[in-house]
N, C-alpha and C. Protein backbone atom coordinates (compact mmCIF):
# COMPACT_ATOMS: atom_id res chain seq x y z
N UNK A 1 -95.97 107.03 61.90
CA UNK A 1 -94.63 107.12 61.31
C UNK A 1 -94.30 105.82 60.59
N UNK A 2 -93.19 106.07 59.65
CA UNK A 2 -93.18 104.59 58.86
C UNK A 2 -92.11 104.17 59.24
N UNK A 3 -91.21 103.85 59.93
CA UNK A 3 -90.07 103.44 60.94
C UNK A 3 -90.29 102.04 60.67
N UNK A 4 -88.97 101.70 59.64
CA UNK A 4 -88.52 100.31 60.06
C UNK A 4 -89.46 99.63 59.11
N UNK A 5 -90.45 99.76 58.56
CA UNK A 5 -91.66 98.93 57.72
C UNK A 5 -91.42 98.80 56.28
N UNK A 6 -89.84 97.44 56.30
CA UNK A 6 -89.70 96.72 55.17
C UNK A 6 -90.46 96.40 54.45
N UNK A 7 -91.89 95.97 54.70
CA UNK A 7 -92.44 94.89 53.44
C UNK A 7 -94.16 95.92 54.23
N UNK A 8 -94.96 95.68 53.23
CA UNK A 8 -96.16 95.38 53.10
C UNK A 8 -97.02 94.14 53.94
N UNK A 9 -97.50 94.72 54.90
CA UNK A 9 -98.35 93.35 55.37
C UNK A 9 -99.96 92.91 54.80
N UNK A 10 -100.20 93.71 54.67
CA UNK A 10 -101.65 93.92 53.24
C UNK A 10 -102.38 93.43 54.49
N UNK A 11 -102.34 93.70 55.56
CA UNK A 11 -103.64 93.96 56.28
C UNK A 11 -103.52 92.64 56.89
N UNK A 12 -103.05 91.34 56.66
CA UNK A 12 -103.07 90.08 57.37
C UNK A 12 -101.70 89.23 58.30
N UNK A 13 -102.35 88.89 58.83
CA UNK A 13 -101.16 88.25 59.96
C UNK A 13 -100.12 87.33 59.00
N UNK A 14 -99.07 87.33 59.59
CA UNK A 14 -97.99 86.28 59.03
C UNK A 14 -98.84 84.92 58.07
N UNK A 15 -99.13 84.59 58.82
CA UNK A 15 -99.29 82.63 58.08
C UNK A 15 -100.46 83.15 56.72
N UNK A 16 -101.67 84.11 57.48
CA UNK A 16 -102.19 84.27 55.93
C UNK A 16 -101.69 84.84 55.02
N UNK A 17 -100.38 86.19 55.62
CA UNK A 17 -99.58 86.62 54.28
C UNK A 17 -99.40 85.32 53.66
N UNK A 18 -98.45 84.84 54.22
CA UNK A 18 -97.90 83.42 53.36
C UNK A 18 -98.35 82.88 52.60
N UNK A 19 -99.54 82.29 53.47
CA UNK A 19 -100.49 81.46 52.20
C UNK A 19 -101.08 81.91 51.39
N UNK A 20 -101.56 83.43 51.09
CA UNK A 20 -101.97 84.03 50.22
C UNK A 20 -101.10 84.14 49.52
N UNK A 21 -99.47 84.37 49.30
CA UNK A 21 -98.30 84.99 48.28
C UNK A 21 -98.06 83.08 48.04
N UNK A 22 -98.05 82.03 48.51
CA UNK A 22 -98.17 81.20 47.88
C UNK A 22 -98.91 80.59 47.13
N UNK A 23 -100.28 80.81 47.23
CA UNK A 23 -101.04 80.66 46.66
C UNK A 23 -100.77 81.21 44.95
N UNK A 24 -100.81 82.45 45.01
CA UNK A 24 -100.60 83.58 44.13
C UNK A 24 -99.78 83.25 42.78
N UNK A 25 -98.58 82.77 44.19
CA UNK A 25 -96.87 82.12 43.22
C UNK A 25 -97.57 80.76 42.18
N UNK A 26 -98.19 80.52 43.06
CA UNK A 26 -98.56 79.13 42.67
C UNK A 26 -99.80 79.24 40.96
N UNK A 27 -100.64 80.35 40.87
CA UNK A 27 -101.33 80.67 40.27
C UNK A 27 -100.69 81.38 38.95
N UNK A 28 -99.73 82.02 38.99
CA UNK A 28 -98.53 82.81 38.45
C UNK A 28 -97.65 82.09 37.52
N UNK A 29 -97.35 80.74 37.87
CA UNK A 29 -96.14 79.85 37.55
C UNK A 29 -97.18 79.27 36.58
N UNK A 30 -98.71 78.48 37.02
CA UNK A 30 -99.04 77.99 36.12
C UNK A 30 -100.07 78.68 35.04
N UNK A 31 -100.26 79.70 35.33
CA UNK A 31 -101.61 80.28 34.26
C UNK A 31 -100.16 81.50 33.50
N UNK A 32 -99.31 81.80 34.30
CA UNK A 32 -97.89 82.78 33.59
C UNK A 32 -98.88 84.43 33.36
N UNK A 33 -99.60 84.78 33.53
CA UNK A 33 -100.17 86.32 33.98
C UNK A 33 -101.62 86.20 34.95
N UNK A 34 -101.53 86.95 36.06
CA UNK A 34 -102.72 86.81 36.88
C UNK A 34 -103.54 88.48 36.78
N UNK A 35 -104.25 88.59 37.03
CA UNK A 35 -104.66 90.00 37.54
C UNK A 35 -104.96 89.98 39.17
N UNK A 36 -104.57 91.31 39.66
CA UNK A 36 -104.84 91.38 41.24
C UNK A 36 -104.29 93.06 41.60
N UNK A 37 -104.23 93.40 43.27
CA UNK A 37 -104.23 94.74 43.13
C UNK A 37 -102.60 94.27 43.00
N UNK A 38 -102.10 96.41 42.72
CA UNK A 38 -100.97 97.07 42.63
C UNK A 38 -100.27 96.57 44.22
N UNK A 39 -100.56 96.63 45.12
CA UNK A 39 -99.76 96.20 46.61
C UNK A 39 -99.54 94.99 46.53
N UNK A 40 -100.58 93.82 46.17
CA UNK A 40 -100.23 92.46 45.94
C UNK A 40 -99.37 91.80 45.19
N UNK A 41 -99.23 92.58 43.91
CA UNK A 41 -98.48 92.28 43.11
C UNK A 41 -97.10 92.80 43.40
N UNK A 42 -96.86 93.12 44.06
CA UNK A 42 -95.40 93.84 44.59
C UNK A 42 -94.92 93.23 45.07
N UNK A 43 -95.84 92.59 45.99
CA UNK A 43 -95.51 91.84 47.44
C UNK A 43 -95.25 91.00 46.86
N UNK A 44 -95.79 90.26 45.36
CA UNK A 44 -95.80 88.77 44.83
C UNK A 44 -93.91 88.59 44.62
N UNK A 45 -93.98 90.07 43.64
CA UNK A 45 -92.80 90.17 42.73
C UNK A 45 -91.67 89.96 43.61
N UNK A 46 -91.44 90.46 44.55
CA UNK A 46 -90.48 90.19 45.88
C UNK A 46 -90.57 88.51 46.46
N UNK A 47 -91.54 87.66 46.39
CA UNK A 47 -91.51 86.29 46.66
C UNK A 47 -91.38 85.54 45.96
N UNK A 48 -91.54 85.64 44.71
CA UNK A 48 -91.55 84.95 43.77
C UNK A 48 -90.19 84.38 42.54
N UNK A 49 -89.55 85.94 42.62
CA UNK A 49 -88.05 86.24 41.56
C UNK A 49 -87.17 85.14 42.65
N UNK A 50 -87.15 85.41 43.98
CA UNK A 50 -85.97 84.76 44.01
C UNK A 50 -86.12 83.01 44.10
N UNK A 51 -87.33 82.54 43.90
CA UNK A 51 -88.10 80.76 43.20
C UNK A 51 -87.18 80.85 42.19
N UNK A 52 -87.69 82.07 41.38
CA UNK A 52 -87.23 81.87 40.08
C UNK A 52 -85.88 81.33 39.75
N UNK A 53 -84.88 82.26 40.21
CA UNK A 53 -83.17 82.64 40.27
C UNK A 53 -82.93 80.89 40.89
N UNK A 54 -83.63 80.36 41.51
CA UNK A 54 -83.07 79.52 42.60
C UNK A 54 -83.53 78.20 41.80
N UNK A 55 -84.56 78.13 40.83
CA UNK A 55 -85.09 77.14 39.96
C UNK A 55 -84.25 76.80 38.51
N UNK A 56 -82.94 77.98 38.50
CA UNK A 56 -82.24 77.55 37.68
C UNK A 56 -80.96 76.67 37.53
N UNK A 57 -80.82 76.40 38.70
CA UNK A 57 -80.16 75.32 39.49
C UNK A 57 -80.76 74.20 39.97
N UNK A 58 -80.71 72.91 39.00
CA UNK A 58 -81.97 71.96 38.86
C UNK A 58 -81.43 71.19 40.10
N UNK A 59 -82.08 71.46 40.83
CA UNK A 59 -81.29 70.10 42.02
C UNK A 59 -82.34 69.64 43.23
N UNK A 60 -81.75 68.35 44.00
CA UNK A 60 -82.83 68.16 44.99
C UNK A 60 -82.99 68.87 45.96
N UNK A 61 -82.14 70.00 46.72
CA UNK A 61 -81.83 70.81 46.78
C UNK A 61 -82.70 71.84 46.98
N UNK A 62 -82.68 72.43 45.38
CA UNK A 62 -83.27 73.48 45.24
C UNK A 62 -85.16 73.21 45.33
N UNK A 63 -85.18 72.24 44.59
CA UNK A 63 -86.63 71.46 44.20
C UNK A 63 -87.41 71.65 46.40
N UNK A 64 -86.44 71.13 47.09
CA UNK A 64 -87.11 71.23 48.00
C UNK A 64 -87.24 72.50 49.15
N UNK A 65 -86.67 73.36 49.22
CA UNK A 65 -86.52 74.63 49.24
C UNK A 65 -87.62 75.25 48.81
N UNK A 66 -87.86 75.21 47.37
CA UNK A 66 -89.37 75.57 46.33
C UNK A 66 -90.39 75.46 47.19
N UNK A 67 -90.28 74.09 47.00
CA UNK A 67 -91.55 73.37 47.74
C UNK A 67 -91.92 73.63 48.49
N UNK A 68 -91.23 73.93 49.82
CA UNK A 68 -91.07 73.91 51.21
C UNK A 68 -92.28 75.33 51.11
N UNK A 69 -91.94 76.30 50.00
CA UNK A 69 -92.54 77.67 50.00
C UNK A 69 -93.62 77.34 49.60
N UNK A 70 -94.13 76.70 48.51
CA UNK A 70 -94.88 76.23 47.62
C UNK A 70 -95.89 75.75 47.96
N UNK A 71 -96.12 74.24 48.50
CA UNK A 71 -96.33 72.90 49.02
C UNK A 71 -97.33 72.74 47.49
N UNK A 72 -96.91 72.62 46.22
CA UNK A 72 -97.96 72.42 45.42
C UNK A 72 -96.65 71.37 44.49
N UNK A 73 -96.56 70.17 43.69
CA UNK A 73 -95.88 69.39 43.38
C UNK A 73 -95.98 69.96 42.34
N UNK A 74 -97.19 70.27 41.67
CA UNK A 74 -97.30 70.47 40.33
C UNK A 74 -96.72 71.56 39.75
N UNK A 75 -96.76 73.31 40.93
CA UNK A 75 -96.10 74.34 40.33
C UNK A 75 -94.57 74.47 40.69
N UNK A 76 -94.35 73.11 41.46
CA UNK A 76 -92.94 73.12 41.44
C UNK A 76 -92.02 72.36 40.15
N UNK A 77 -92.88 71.70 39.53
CA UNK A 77 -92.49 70.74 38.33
C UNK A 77 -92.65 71.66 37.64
N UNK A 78 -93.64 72.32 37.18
CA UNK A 78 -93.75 73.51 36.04
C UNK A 78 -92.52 74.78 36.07
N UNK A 79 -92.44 74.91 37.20
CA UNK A 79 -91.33 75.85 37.17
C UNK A 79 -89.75 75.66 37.17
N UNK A 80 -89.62 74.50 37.22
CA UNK A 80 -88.54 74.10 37.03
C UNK A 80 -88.38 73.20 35.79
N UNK A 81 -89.52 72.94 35.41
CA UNK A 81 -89.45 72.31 33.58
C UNK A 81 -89.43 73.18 32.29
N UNK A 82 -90.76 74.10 32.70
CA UNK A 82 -90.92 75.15 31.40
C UNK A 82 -90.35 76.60 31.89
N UNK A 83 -90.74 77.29 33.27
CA UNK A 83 -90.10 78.51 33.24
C UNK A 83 -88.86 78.60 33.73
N UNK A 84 -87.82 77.84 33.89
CA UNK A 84 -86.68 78.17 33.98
C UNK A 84 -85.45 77.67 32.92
N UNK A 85 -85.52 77.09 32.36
CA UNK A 85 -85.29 77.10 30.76
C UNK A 85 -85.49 78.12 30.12
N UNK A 86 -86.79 79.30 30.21
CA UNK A 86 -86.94 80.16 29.39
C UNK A 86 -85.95 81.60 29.80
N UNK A 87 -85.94 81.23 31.11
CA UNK A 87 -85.29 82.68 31.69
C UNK A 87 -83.85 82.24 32.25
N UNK A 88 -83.16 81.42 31.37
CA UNK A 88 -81.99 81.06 32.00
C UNK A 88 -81.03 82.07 31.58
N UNK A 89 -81.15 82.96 30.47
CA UNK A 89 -80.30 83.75 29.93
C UNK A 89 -80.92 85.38 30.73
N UNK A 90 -82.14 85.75 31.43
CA UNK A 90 -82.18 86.86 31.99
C UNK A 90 -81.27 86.73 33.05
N UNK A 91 -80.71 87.95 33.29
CA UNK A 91 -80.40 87.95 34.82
C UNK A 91 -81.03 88.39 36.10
N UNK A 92 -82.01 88.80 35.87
CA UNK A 92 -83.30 89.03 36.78
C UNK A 92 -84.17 89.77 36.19
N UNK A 93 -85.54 90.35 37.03
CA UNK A 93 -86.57 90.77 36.77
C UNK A 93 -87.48 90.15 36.06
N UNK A 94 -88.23 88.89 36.04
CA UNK A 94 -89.05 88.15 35.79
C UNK A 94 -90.16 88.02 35.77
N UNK A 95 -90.61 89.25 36.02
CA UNK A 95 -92.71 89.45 36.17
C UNK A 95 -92.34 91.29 36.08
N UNK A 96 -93.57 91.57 35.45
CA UNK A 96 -93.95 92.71 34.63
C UNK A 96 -95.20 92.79 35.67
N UNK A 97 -95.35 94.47 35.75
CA UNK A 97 -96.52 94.77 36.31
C UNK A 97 -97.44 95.72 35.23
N UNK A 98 -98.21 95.72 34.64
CA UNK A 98 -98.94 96.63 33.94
C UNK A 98 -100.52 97.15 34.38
N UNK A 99 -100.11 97.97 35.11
CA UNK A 99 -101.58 98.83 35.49
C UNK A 99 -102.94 98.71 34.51
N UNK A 100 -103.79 98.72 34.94
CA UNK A 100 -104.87 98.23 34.19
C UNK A 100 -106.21 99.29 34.84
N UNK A 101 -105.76 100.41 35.95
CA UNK A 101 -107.06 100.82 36.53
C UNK A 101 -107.60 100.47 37.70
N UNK A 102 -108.86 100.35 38.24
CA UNK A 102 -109.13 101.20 39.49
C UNK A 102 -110.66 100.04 39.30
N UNK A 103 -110.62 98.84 40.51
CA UNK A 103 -111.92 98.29 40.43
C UNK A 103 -112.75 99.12 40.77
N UNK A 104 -113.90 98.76 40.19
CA UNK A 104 -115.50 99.29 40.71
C UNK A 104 -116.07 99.37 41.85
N UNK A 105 -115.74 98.34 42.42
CA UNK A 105 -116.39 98.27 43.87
C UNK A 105 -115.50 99.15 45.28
N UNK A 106 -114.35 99.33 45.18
CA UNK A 106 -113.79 99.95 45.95
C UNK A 106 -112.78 100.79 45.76
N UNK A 107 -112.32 101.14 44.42
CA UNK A 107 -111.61 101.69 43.22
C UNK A 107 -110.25 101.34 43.80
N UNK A 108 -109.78 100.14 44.27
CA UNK A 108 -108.25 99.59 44.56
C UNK A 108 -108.16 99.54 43.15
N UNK A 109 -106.78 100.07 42.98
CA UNK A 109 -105.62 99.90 41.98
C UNK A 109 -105.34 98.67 41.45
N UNK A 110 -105.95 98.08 40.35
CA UNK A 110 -105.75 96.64 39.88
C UNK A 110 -104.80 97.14 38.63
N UNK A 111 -103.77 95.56 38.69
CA UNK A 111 -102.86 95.30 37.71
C UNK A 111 -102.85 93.81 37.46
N UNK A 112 -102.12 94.26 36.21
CA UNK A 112 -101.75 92.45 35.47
C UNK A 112 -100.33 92.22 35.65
N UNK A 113 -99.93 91.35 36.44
CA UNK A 113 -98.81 90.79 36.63
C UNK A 113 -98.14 89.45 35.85
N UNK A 114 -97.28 89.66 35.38
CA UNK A 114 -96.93 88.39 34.29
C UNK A 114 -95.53 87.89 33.87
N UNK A 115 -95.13 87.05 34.05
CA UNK A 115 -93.89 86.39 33.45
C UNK A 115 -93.39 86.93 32.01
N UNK A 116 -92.54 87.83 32.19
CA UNK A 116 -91.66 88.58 31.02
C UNK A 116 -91.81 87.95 29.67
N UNK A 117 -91.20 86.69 29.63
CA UNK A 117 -90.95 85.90 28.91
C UNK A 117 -91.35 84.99 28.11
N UNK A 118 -92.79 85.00 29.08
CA UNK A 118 -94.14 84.31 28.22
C UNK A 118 -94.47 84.93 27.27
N UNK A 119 -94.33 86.41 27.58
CA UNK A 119 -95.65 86.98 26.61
C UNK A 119 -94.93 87.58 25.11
N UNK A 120 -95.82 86.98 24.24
CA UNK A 120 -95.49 86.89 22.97
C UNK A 120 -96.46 87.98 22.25
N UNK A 121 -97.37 88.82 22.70
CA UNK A 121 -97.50 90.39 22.57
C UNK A 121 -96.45 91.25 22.37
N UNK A 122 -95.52 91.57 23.30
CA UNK A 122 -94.39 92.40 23.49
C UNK A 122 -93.46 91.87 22.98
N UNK A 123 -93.25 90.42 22.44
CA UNK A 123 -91.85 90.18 22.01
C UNK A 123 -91.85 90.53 20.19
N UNK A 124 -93.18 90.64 19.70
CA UNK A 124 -93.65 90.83 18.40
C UNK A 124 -93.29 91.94 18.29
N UNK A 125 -93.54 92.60 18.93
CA UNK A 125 -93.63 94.32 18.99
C UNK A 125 -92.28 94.83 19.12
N UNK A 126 -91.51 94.27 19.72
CA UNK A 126 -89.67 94.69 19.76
C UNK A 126 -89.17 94.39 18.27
N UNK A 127 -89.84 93.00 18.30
CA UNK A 127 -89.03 92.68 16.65
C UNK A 127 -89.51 93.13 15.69
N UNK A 128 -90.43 93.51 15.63
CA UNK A 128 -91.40 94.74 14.54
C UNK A 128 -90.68 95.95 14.58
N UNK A 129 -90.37 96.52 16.30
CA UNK A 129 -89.85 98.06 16.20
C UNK A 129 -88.29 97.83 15.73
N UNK A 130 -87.34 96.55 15.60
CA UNK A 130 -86.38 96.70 15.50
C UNK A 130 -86.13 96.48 13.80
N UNK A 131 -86.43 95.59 13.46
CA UNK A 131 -86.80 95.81 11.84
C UNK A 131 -87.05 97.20 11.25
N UNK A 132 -88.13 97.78 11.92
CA UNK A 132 -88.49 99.31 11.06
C UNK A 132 -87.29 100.62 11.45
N UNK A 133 -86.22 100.09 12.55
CA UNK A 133 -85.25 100.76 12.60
C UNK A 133 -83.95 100.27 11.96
N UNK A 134 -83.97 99.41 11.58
CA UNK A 134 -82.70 98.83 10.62
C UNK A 134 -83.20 99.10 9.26
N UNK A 135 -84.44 99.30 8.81
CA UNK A 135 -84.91 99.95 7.38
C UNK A 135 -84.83 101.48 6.99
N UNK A 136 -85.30 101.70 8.52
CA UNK A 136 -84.98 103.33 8.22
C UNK A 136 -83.40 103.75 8.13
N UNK A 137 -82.51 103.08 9.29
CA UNK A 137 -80.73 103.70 8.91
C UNK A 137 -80.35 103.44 7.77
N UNK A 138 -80.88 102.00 6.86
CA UNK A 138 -80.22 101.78 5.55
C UNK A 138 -80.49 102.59 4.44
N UNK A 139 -80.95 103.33 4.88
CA UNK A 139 -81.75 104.29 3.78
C UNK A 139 -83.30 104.06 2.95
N UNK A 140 -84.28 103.46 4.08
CA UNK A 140 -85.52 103.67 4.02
C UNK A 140 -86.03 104.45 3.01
N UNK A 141 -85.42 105.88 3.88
CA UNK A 141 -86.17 107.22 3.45
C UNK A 141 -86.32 107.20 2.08
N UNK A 142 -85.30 107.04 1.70
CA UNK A 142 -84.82 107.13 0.06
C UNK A 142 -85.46 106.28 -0.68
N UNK A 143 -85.96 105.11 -0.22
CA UNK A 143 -86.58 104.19 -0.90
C UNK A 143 -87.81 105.02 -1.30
N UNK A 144 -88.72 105.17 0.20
CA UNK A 144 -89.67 105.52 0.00
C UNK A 144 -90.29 106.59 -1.00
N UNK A 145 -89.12 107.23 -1.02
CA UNK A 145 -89.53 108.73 -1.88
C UNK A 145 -89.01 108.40 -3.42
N UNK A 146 -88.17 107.56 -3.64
CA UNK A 146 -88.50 106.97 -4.93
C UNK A 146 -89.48 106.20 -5.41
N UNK A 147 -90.13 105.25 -4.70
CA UNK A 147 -91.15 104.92 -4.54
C UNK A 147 -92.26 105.33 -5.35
N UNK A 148 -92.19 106.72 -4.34
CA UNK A 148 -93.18 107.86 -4.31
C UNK A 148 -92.99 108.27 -5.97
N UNK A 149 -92.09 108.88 -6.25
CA UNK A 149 -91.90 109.51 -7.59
C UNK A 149 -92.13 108.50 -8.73
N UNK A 150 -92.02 107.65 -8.66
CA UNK A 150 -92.22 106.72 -9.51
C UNK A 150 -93.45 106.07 -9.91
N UNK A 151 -94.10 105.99 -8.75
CA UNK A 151 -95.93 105.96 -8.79
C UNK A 151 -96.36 107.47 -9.34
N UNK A 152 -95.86 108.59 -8.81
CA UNK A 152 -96.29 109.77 -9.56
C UNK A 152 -96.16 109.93 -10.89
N UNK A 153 -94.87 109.45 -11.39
CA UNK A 153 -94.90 109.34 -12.98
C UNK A 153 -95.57 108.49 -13.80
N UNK A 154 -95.63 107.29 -13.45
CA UNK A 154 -96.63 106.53 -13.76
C UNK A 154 -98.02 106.83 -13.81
N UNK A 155 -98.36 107.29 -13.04
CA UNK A 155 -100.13 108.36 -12.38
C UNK A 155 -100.16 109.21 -13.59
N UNK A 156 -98.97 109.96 -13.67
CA UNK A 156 -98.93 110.82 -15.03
C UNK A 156 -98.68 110.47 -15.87
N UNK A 157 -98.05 109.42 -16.22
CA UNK A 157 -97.99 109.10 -18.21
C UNK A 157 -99.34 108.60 -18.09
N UNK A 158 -100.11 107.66 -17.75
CA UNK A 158 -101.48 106.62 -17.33
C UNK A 158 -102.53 107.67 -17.96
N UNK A 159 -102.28 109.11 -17.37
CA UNK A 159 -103.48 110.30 -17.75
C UNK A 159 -103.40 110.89 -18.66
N UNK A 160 -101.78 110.62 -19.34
CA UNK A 160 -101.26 111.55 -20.60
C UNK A 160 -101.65 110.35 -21.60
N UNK A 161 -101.72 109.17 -21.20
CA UNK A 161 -102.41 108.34 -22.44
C UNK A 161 -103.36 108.34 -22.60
N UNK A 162 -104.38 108.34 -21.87
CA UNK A 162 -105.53 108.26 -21.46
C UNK A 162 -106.29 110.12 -22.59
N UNK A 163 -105.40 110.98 -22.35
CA UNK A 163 -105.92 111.82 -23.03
C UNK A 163 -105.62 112.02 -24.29
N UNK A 164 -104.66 111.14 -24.79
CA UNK A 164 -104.18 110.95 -26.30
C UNK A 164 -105.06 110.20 -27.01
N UNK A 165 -105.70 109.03 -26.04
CA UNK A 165 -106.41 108.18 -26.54
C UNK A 165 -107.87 108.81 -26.82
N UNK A 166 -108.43 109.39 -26.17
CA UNK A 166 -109.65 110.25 -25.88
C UNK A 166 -109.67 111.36 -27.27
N UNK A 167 -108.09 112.36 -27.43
CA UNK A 167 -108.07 112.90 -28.66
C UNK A 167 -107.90 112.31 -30.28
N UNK A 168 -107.84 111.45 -30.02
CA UNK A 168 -107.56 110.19 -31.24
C UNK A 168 -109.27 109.76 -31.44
N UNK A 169 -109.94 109.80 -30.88
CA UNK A 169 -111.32 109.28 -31.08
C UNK A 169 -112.16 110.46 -31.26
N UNK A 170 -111.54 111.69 -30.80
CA UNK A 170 -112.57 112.43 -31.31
C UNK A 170 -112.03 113.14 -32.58
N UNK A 171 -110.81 112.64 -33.00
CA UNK A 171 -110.54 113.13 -34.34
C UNK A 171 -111.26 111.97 -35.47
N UNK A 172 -111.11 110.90 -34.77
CA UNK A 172 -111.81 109.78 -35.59
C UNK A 172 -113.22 110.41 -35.83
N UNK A 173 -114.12 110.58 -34.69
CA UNK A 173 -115.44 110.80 -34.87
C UNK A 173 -115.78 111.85 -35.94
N UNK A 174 -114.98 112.91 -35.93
CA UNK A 174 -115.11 114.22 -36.84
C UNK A 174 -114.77 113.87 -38.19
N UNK A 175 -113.76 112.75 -38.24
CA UNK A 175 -113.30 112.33 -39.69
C UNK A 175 -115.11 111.67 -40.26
N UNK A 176 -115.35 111.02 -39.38
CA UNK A 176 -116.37 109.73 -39.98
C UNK A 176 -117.75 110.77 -40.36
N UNK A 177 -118.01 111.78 -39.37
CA UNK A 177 -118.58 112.99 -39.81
C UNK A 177 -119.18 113.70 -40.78
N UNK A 178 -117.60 114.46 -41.29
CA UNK A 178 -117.22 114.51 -42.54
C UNK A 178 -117.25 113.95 -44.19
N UNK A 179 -117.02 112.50 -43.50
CA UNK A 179 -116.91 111.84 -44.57
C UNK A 179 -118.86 111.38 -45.05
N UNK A 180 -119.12 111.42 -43.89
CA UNK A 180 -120.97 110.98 -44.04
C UNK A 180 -121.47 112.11 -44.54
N UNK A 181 -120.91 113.69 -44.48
CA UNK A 181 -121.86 114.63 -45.27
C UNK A 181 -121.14 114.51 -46.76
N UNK A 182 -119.70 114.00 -47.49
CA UNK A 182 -119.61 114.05 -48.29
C UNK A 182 -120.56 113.39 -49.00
N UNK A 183 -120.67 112.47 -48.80
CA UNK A 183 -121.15 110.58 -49.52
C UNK A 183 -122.55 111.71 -49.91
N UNK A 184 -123.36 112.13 -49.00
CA UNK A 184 -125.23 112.66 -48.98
C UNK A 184 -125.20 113.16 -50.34
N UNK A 185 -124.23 114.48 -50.78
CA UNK A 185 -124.15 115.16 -51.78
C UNK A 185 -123.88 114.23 -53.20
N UNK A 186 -122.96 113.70 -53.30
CA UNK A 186 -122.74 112.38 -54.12
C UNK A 186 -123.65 111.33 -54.41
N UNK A 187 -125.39 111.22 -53.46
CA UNK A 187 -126.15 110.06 -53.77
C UNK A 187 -126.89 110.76 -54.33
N UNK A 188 -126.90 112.29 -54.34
CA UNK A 188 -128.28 113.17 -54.60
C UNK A 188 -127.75 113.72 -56.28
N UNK A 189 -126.52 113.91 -56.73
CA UNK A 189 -126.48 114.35 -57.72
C UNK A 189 -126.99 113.51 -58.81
N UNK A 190 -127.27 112.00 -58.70
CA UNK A 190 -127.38 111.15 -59.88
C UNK A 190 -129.15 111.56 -60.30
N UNK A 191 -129.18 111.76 -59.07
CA UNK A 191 -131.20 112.31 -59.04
C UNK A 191 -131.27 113.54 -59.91
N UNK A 192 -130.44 114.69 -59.96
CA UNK A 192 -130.55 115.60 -61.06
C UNK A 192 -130.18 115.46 -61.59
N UNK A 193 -129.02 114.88 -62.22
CA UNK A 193 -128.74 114.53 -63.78
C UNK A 193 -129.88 114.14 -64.72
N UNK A 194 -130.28 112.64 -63.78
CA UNK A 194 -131.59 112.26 -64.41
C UNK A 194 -133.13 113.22 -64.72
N UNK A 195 -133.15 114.32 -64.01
CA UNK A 195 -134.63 115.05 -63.67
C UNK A 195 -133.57 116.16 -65.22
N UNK A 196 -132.43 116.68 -65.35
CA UNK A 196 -131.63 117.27 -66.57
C UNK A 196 -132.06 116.29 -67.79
N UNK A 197 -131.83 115.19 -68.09
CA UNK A 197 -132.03 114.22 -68.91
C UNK A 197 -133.47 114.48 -69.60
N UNK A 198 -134.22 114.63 -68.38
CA UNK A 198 -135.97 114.20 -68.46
C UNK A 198 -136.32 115.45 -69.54
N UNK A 199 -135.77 117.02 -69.10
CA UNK A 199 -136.59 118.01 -69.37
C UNK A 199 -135.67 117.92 -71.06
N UNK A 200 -134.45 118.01 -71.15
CA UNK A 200 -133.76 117.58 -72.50
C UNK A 200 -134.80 116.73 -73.29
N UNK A 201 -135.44 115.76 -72.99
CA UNK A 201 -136.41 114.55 -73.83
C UNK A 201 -137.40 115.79 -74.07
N UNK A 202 -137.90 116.10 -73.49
CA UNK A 202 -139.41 117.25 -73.10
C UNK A 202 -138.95 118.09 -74.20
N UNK A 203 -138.02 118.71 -74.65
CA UNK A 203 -137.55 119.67 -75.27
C UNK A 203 -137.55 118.87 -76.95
N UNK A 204 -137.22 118.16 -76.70
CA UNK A 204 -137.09 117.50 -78.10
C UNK A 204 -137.79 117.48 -78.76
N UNK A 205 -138.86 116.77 -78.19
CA UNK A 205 -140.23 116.39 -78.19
C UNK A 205 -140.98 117.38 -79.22
């Protein structure tokens, strides 16, 4: 029966939970996405948010509190220098879980767990999808399909010249044609006049 079983113990006694979800925190704060299973990362997300919430209140205070969870100097300086500055305007939810599949060796449920705020994948992608929706209400559509018609007419005068130009050359060619069988008849008549001339002398004679 499941009576009463708040949290996840992932199979280990108290002190190694601990040191394993600190560890984790600690791996999290400074690399900002880890991979590990779907249960771990749950367990993380629950130890970790309220560092977070509590790191935005810069004090000696708070710094030792951290620590106390922590015992690492360095991911307590990092998290209170670079990630809480960044998430001072969220009001919670600070790590993302994204499923990733099923290891090989024992097919546990692995995911990528990661600081919201780091990742500059997804923040591209909002401001990309929000742009292409402020283009489309202003009347996108309309652009586009003028656009459209306007490359089509163009496509079509481009082919209607193109075949004017094509009929213009073959009227040329037929002219030049023409004009080459006139000229033939015109070089050949001076040849019988003269061979007329010849038999006139012959006659005289």
């Amino acid at each position: 029966m499941r009576h009463k079983k708040s949290f996840n113990h992932l199979g280990r006694k108290a002190g190694h939970r601990r040191a394993m979800l600190a560890n984790m925190a600690c791996s999290l704060i400074e690399h900002k996405r880890i991979v590990t299973t779907v249960a771990k990362a749950k367990a993380l997300r629950g130890y970790i948010e309220p560092m977070i919430t509590r790191s935005k209140t810069d004090s000696t205070h708070s710094r030792r509190i951290v620590f106390k969870q922590l015992q690492s100097k360095d991911a307590v300086s990092e998290l209170f220098r670079s990630v809480a500055p960044k998430v001072a305007d969220r009001p919670g939810g600070y790590t993302r879980i994204i499923k990733t599949g099923f290891r090989q060796g024992d097919a546990a449920e692995m995911c990528l767990i990661e600081l919201v705020d780091f990742n500059e994948v997804y923040g591209k992608e909002e401001k990309s999808a929000k742009t292409k929706t402020r283009r489309s209400r202003r009347g996108g559509g309309s652009k586009k399909s003028t656009d459209n018609k306007a490359t089509e007419k163009a496509a079509a005068e481009s082919g209607s010249d193109q075949k004017e130009e094509k009929a213009t050359e073959a009227k040329t060619e037929s002219k030049k044609a023409e004009e080459k069988k006139e000229e033939k008849p015109k070089k050949e008549a001076p040849k019988s006049e003269a061979k007329d001339d010849k038999k006139d002398d012959k006659s005289s004679e």
